[in-house]
N, C-alpha and C. Protein backbone atom coordinates (compact mmCIF):
# COMPACT_ATOMS: atom_id res chain seq x y z
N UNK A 1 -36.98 -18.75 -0.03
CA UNK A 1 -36.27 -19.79 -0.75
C UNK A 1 -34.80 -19.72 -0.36
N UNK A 2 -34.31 -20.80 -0.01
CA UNK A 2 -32.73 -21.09 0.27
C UNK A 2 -31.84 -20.69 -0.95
N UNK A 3 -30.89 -19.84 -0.72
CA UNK A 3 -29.96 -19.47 -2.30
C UNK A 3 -28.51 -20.32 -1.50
N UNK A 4 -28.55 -21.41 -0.45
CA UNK A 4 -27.50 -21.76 0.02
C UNK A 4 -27.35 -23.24 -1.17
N UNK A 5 -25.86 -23.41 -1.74
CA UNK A 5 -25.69 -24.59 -2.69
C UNK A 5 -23.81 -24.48 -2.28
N UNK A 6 -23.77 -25.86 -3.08
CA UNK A 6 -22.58 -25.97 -2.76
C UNK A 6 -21.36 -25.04 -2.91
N UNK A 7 -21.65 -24.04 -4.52
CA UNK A 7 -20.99 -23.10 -4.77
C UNK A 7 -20.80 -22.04 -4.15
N UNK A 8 -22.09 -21.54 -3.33
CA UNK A 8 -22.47 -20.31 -2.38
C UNK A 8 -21.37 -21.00 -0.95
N UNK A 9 -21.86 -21.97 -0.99
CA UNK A 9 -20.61 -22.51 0.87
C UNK A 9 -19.11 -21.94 0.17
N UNK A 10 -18.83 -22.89 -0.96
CA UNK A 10 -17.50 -22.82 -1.40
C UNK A 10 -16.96 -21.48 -1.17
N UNK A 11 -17.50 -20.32 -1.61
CA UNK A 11 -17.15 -19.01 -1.54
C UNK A 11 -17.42 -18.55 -0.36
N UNK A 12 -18.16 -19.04 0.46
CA UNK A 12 -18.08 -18.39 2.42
C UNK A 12 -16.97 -19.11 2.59
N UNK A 13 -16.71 -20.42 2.69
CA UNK A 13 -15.17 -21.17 3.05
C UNK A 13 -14.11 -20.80 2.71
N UNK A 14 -14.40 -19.82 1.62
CA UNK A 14 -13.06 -19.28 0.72
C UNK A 14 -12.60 -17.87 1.42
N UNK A 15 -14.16 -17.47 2.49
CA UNK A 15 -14.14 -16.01 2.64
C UNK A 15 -14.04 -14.84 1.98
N UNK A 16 -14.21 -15.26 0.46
CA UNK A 16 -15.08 -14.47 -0.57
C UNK A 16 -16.36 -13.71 -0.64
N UNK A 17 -16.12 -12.64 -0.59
CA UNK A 17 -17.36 -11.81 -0.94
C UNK A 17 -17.93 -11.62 -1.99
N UNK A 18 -19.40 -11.81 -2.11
CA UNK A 18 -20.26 -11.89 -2.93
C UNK A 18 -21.62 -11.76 -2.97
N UNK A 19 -22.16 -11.03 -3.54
CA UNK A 19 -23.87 -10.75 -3.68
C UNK A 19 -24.48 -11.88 -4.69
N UNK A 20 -26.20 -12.71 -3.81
CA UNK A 20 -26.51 -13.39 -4.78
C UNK A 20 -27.45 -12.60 -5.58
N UNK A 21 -27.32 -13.16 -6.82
CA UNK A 21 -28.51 -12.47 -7.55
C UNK A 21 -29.65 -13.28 -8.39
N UNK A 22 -30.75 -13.42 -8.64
CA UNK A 22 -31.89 -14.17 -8.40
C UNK A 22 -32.47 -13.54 -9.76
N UNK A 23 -32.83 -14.98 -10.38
CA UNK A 23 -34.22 -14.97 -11.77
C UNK A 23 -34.79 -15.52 -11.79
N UNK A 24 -36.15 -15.25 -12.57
CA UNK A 24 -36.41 -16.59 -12.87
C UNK A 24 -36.13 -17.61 -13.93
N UNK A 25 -35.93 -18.33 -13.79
CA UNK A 25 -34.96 -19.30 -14.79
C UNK A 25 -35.70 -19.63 -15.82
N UNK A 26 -36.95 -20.05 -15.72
CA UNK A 26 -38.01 -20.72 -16.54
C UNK A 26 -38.50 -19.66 -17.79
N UNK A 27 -38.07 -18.42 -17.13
CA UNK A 27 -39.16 -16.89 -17.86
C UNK A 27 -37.95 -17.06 -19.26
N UNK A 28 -36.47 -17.59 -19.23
CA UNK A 28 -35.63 -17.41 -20.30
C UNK A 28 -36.32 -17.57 -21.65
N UNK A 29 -35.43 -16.89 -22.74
CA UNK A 29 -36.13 -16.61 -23.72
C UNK A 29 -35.57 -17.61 -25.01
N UNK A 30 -35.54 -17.80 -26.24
CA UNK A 30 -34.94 -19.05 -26.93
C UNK A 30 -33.56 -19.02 -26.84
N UNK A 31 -32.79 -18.21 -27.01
CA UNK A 31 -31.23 -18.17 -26.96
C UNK A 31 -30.46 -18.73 -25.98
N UNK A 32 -29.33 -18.65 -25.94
CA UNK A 32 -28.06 -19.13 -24.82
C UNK A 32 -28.79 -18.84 -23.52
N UNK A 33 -28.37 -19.93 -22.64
CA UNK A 33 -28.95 -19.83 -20.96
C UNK A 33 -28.44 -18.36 -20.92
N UNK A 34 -27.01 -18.68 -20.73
CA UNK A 34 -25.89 -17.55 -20.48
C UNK A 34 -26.50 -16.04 -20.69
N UNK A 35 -27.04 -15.38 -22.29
CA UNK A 35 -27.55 -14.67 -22.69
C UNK A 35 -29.02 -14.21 -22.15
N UNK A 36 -29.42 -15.08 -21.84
CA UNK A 36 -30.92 -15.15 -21.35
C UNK A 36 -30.71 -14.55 -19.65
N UNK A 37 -29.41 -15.23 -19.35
CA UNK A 37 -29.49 -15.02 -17.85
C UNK A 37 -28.84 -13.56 -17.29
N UNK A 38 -28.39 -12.82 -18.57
CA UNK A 38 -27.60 -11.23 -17.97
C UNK A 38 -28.76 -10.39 -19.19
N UNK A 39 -29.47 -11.07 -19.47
CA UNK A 39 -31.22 -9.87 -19.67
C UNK A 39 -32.03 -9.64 -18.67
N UNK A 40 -31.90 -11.53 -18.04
CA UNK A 40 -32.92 -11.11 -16.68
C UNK A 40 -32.21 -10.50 -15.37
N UNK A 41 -31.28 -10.46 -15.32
CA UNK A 41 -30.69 -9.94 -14.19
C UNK A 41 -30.15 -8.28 -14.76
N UNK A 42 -30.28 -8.09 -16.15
CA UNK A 42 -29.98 -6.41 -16.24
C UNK A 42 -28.37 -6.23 -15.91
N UNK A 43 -27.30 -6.84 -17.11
CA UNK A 43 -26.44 -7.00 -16.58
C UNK A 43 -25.77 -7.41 -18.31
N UNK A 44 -24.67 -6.48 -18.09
CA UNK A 44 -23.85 -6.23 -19.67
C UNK A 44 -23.85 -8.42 -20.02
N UNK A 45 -23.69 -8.83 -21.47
CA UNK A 45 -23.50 -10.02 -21.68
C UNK A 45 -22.28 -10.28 -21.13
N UNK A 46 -20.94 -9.46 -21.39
CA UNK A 46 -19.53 -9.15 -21.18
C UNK A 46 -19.16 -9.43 -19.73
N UNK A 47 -20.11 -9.40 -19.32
CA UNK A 47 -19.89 -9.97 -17.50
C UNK A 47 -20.32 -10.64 -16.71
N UNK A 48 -21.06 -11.36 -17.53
CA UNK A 48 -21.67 -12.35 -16.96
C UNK A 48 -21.30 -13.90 -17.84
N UNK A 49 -20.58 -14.23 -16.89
CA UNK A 49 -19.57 -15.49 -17.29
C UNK A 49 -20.51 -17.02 -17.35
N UNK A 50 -20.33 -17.72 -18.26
CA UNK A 50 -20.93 -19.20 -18.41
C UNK A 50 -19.77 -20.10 -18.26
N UNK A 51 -20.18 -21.50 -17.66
CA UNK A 51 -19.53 -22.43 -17.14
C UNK A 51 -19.87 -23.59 -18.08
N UNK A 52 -18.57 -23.73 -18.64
CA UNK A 52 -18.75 -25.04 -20.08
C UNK A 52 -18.05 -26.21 -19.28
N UNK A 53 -18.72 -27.53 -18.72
CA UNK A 53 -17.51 -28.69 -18.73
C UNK A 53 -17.35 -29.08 -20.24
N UNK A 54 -16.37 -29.68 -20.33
CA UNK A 54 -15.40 -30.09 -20.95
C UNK A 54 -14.27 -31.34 -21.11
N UNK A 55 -14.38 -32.10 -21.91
CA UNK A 55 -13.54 -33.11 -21.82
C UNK A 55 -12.16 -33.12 -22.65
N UNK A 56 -11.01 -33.16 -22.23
CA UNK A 56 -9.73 -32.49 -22.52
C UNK A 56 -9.24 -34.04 -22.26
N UNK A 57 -8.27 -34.29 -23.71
CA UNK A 57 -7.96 -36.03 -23.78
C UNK A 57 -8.78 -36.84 -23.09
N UNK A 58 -10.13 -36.97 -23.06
CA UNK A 58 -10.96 -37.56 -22.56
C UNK A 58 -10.60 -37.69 -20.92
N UNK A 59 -10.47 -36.55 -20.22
CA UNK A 59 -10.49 -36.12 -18.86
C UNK A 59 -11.68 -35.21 -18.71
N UNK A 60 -12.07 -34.69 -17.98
CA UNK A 60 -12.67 -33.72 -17.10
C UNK A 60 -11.98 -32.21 -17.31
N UNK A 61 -12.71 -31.23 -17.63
CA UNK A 61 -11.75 -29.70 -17.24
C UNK A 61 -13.43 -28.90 -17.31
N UNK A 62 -12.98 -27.42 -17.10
CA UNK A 62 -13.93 -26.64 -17.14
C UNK A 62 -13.74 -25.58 -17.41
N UNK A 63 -14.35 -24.67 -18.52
CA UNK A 63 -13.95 -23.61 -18.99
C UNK A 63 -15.05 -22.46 -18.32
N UNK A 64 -14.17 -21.38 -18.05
CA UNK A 64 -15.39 -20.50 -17.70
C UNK A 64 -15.76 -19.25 -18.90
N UNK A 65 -16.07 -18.40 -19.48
CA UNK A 65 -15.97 -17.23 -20.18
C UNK A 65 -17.49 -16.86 -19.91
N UNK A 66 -17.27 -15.08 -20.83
CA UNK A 66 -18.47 -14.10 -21.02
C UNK A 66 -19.59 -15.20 -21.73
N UNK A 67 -20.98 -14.82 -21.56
CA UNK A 67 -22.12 -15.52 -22.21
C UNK A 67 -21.89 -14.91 -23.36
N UNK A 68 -21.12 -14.17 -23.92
CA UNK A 68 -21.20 -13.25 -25.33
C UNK A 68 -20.36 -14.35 -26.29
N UNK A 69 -19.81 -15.19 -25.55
CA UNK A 69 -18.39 -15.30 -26.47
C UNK A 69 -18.37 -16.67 -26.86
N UNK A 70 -17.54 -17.62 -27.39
CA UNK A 70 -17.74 -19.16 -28.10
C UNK A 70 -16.23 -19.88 -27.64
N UNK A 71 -16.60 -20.73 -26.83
CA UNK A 71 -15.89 -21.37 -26.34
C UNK A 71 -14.35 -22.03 -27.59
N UNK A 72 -13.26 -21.88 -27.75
CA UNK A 72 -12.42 -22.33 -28.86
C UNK A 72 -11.97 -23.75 -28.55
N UNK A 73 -12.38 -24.82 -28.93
CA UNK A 73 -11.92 -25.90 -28.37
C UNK A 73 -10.20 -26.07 -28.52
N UNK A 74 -9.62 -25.59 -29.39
CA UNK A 74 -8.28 -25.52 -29.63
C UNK A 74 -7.20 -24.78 -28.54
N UNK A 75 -7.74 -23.64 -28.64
CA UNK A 75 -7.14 -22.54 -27.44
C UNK A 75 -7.53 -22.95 -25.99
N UNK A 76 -8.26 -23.97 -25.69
CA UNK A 76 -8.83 -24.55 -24.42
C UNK A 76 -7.67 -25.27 -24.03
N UNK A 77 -7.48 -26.36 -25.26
CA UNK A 77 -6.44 -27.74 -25.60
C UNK A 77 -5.20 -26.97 -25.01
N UNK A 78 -4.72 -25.96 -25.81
CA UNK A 78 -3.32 -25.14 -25.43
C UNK A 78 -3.05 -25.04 -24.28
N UNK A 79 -4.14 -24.42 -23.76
CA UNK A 79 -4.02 -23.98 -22.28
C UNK A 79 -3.75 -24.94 -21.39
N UNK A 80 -4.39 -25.68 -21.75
CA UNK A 80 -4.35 -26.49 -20.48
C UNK A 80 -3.07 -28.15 -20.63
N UNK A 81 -2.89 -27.91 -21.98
CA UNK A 81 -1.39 -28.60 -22.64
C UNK A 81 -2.43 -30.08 -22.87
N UNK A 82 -3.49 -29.60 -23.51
CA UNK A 82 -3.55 -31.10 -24.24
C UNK A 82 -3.41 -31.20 -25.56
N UNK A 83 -4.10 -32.46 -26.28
CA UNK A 83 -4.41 -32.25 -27.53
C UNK A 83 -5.43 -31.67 -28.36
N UNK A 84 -6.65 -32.26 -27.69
CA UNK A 84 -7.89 -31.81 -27.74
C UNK A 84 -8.71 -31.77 -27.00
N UNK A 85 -10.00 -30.99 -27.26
CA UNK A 85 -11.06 -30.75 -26.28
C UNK A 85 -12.34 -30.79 -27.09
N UNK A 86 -13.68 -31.17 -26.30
CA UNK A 86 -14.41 -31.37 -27.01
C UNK A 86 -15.91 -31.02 -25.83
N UNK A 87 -16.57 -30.62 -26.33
CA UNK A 87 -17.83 -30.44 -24.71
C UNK A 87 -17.92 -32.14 -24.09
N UNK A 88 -18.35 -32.04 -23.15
CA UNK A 88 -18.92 -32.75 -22.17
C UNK A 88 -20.74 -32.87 -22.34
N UNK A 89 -20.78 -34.48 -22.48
CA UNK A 89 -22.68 -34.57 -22.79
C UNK A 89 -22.91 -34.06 -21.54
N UNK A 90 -24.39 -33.66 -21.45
CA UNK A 90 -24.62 -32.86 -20.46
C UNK A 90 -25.03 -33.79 -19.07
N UNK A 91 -25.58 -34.97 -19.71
CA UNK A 91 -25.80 -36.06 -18.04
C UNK A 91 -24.38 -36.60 -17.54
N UNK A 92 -23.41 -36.45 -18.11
CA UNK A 92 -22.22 -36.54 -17.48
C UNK A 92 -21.23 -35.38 -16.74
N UNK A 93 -21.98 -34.50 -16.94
CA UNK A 93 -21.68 -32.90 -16.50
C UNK A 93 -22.51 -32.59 -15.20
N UNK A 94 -23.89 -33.16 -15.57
CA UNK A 94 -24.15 -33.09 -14.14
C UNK A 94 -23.93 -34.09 -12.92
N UNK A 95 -23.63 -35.14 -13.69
CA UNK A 95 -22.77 -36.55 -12.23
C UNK A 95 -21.57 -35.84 -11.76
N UNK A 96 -21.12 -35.28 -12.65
CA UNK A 96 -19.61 -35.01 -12.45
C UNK A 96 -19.50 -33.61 -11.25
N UNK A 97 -20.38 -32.89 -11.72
CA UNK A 97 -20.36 -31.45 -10.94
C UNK A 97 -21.82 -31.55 -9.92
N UNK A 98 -21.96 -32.08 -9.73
CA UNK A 98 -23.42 -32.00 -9.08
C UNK A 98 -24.40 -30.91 -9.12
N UNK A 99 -24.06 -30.68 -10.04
CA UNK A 99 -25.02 -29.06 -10.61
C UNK A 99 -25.99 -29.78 -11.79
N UNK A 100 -27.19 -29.29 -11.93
CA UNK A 100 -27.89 -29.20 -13.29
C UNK A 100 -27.33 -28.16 -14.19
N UNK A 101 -27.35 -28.85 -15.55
CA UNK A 101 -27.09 -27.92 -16.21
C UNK A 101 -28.05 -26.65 -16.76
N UNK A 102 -27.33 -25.41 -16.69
CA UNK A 102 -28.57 -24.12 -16.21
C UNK A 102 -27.72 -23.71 -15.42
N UNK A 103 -27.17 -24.47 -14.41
CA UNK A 103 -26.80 -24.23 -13.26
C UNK A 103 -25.84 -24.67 -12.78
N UNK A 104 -24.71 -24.81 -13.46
CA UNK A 104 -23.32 -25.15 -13.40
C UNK A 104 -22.75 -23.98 -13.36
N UNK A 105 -21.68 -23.97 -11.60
CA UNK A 105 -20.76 -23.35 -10.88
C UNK A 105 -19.28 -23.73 -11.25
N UNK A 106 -18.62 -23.01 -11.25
CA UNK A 106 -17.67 -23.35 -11.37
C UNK A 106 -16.57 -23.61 -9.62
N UNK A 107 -17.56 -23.04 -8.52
CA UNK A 107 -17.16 -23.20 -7.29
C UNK A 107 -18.02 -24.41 -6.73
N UNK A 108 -17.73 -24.95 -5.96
CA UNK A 108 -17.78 -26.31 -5.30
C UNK A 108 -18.64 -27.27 -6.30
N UNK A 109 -17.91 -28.04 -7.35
CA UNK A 109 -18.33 -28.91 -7.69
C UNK A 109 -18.09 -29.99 -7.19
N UNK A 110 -18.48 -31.17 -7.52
CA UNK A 110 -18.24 -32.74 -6.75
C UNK A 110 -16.71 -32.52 -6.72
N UNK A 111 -16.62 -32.67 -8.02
CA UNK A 111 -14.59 -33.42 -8.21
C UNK A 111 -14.22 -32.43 -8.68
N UNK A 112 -12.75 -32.00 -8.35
CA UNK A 112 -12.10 -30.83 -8.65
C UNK A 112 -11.41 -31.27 -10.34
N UNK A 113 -11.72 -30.00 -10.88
CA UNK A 113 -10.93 -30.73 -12.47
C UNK A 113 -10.06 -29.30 -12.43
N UNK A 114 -9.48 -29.24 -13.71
CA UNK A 114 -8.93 -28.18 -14.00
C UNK A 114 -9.46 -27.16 -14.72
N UNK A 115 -9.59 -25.66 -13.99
CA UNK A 115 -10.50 -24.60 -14.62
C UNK A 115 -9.72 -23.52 -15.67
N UNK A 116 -10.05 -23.48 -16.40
CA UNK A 116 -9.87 -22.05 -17.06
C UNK A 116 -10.33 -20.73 -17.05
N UNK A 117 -10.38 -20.07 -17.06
CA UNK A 117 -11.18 -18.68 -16.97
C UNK A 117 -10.38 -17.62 -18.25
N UNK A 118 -11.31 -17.68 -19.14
CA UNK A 118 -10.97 -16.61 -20.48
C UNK A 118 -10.20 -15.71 -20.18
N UNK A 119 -9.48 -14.87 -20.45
CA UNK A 119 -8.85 -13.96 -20.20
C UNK A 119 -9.31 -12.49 -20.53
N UNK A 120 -10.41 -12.87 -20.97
CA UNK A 120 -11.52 -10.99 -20.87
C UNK A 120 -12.16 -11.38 -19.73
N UNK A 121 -11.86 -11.76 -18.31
CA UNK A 121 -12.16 -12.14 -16.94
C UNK A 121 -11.95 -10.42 -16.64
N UNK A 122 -10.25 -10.66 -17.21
CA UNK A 122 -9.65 -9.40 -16.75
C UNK A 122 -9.53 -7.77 -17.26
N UNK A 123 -9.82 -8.35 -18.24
CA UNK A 123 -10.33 -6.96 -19.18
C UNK A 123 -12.02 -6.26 -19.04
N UNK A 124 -12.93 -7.01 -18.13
CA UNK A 124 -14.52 -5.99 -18.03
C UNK A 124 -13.82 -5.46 -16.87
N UNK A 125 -14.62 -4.76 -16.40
CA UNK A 125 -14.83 -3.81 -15.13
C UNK A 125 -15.17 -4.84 -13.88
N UNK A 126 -14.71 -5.21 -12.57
CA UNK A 126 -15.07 -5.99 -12.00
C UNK A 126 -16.28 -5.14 -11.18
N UNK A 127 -17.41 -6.12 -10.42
CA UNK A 127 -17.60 -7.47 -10.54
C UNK A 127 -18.12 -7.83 -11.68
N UNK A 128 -17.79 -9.24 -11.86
CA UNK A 128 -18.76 -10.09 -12.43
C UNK A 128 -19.47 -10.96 -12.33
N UNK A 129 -20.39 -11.53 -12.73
CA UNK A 129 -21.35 -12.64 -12.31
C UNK A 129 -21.14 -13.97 -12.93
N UNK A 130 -21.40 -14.92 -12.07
CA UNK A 130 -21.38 -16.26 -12.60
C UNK A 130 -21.87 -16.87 -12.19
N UNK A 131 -22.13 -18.23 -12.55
CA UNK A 131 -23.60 -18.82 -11.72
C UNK A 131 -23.45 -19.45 -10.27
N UNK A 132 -24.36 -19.30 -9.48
CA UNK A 132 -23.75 -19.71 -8.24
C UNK A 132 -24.65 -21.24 -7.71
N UNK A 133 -24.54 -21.85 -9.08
CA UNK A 133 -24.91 -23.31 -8.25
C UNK A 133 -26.45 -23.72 -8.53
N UNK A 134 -27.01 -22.96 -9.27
CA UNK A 134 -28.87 -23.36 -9.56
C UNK A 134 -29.20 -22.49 -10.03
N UNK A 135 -30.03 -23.32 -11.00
CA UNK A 135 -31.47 -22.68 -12.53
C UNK A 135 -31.23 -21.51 -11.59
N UNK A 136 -31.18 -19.54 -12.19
CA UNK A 136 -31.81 -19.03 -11.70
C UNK A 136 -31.04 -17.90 -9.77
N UNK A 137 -29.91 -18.55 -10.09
CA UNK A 137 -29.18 -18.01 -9.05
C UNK A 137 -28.06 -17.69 -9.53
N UNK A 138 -27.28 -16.51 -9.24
CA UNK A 138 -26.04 -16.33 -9.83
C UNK A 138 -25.08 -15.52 -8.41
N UNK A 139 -23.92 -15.46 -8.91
CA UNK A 139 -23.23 -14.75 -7.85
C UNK A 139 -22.38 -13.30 -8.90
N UNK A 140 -22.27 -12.94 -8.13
CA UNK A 140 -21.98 -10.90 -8.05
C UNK A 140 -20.49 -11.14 -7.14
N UNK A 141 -19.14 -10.86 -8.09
CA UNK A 141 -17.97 -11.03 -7.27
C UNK A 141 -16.98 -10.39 -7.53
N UNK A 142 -15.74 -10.05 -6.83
CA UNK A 142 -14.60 -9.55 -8.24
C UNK A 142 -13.79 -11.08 -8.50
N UNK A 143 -13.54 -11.25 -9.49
CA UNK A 143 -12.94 -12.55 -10.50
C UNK A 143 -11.85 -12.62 -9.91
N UNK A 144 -11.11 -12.28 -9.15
CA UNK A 144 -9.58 -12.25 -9.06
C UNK A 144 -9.29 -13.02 -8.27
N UNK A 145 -9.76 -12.59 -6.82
CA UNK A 145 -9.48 -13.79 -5.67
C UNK A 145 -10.51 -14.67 -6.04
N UNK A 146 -11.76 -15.03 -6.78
CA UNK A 146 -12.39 -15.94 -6.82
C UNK A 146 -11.07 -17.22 -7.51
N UNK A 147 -10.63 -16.60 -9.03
CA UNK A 147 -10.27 -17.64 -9.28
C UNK A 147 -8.72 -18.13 -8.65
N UNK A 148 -8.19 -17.10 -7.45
CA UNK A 148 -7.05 -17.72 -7.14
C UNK A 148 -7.75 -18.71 -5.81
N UNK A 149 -8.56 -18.66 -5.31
CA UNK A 149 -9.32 -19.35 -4.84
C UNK A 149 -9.90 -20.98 -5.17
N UNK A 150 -10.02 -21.11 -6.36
CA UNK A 150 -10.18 -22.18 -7.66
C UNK A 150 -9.13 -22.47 -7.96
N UNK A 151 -7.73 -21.54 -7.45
CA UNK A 151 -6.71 -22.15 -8.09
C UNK A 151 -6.64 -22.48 -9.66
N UNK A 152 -7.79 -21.82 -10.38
CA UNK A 152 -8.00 -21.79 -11.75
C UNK A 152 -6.78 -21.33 -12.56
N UNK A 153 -6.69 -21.39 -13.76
CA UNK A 153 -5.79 -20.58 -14.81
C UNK A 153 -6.53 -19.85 -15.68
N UNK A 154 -5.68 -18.42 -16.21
CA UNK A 154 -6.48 -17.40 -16.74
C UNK A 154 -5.70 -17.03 -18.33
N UNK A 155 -6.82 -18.04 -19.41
CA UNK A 155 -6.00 -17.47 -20.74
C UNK A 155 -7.01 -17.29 -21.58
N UNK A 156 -6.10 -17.10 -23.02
CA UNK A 156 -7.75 -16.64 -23.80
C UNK A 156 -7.80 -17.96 -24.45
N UNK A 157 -8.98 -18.62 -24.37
CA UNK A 157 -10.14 -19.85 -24.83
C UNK A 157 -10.97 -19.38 -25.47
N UNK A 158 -11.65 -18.31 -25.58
CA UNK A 158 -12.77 -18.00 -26.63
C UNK A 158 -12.33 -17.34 -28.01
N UNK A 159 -13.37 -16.96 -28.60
CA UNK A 159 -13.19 -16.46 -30.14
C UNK A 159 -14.37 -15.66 -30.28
């Protein structure tokens, strides 16, 4: 099976190093993808990061954090100097990023928006994992040059 997607190129183009790591997606259990997806891969919740779009003054943005943690729509707003933020329905998340959701990257999506990345990015032990683009595939990285790579910003958004 091909683990090549747009997110996996993004990070060879970036010349980022990274291990993929592989589940099965379907075997998940009732809870959070996120949660479901660092049981099957054997892998602390704390480091294995989920990818929320997001609509910030009715724009586009994308938050990244731990599967442990709850996205703050307020502290999102701050960050990124709006007013508010609110999720993104999910068939507009996947036009927007060309990912299914399951399987939303925060590396090579369609249209570039503006990323966040929690700020306990920097506080686990690197690497960490995040999804690399499909149900069931994730990537193994250190966070640092990924997100200067993304050109992302790094604050605290969760609670």
């Amino acid at each position: 099976m091909s683990t090549a997607t747009p997110a996996t190129r993004f990070l060879e183009r970036a010349g980022l190093s990274f291990e993929r790591l592989e589940y099965d997606y379907g075997a998940g259990g009732e809870g959070p993808i996120g949660l479901n997806a660092a049981e099957a891969i054997g892998w602390e919740a704390g480091r294995v990061f989920k990818t929320l779009m997001v609509e910030l003054d009715g724009k586009p943005a994308c938050a990244v954090l731990a599967s442990n943690r709850s996205l703050s729509m307020k502290k999102l707003a701050a960050a990124l100097k709006g007013k508010s933020a609110q999720m993104m329905d999910p068939s507009k998340a996947e036009r927007l990023t060309g990912f299914h959701t399951g399987g939303i990257s925060p590396f090579g999506q369609k249209k570039r928006v503006p990323i966040v990345f929690d700020a306990t990015v920097t506080e686990v032990p690197a690497p960490v994992v995040i999804n690399g683009g499909k149900r069931g595939l994730m990537v193994c990285l250190d966070p640092v040059p990924a997100i200067e790579a993304l050109g992302a910003k790094v604050a605290a958004v969760s609670q």
